[in-house]
Protein backbone atom coordinates (compact mmCIF):
# COMPACT_ATOMS: atom_id res chain seq x y z
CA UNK A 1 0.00 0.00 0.00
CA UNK A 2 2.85 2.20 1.02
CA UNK A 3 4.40 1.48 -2.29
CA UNK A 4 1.09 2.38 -3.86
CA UNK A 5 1.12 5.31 -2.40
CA UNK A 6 4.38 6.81 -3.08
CA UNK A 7 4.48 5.40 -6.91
CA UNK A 8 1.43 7.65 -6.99
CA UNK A 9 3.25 10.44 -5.48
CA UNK A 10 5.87 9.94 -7.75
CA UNK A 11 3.73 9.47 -10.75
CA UNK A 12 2.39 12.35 -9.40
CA UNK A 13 5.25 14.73 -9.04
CA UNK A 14 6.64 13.25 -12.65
CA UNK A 15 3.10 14.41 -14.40
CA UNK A 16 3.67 17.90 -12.92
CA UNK A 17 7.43 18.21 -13.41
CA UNK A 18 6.86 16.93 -16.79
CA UNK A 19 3.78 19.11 -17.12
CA UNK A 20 6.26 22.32 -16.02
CA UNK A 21 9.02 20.87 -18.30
CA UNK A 22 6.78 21.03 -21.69
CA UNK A 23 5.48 24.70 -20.50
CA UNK A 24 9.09 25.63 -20.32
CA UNK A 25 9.82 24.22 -23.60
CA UNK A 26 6.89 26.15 -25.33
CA UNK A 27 7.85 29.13 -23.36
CA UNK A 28 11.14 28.48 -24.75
CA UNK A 29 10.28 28.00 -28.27
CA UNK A 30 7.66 31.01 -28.11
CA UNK A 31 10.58 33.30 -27.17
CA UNK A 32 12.48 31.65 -30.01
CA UNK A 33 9.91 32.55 -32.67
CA UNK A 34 9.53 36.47 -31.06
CA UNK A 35 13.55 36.29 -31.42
CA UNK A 36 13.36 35.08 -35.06
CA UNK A 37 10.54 37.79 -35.74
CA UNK A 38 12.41 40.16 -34.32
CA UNK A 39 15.68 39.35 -35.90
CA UNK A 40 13.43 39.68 -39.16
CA UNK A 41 12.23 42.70 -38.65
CA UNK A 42 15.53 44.14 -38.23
CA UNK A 43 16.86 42.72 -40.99
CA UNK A 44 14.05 43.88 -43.36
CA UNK A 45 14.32 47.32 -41.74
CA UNK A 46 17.66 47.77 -42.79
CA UNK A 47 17.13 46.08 -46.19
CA UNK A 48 14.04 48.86 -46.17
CA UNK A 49 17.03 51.69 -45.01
CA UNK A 50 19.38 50.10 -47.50
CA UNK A 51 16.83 50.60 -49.98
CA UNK A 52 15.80 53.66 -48.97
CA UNK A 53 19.26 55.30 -49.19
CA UNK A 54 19.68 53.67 -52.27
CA UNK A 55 16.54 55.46 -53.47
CA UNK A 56 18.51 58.71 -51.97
CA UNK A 57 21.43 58.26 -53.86
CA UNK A 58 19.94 57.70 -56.80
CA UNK A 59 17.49 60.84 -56.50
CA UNK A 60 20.76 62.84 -55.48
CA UNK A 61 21.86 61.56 -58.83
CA UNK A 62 18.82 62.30 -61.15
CA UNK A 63 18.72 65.50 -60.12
CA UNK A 64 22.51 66.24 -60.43
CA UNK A 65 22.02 65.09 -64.01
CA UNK A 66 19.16 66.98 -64.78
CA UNK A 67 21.22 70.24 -63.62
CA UNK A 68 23.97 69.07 -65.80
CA UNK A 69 21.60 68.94 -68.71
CA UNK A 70 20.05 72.37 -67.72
CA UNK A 71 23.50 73.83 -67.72
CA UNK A 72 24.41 72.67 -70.77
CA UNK A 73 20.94 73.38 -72.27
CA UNK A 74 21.25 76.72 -70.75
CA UNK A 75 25.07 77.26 -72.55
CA UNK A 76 23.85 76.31 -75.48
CA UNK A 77 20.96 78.78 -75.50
CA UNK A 78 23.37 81.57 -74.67
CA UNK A 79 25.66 80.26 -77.46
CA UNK A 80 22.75 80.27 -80.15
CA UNK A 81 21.61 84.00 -78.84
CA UNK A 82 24.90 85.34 -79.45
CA UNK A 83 24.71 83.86 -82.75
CA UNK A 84 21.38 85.24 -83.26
CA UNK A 85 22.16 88.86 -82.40
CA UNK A 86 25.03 88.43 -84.59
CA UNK A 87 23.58 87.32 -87.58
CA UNK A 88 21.29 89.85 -86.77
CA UNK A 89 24.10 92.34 -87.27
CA UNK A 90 25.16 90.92 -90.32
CA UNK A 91 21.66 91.27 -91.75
CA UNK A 92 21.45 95.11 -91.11
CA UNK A 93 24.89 95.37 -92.54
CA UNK A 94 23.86 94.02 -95.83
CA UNK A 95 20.95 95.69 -95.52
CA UNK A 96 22.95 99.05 -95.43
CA UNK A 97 25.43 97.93 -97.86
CA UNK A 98 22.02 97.00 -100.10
CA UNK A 99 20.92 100.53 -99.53
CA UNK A 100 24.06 102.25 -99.95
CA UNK A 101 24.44 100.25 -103.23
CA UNK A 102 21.54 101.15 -104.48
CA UNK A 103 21.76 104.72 -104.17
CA UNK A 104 24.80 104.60 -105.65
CA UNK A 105 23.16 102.87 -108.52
CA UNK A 106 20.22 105.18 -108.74
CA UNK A 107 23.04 108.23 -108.76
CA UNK A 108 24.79 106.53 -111.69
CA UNK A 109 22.03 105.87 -113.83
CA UNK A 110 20.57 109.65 -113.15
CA UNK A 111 23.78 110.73 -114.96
């Protein structure tokens, strides 16, 4: 009976300890998981900050090339206005050559 007794306390006390023991190990493996997410998280947050510089950089970029391209855009419209105004020039001087020419002409034939 004794024996009974104490294999029921022992069963006893092995049901809880094992009881305890499998909490622990889903406690343990819950903790895990929240460590795994967590790890994760981080790592997608600094792919997300990797990318996002990235996105920086190459924003930085677009817009230095598109001042590039206004500068030269913006050279090249100087360049053709200082061709303009001097072809501009040119055209009044023939202009008053044409007159001058033709006066001379008109003189000539009045003789």
């Amino acid at each position: 009976e004794k024996f009974k007794t104490l294999s029921n306390k022992e069963s006893k006390l092995l049901d809880q300890q094992s009881q305890q023991h499998e909490r622990l190990d889903e406690e343990i493996k819950n903790v895990l998981s929240l460590t795994a997410f967590e790890e994760a998280k981080l790592a997608k947050g600094q792919l997300d900050e990797r990318q996002s510089t990235e996105a920086v950089k190459s924003t930085i970029q677009s817009g230095k090339q598109l001042r590039e391209q206004h500068s030269k855009l913006q050279k090249q419209k100087e360049r053709l206005l200082r061709e303009l105004k001097r072809a501009e020039a040119q055209l009044r001087n023939s202009k008053d050559e044409l007159s001058s020419a033709t006066l001379t002409f008109e003189k000539l034939q009045m003789k």
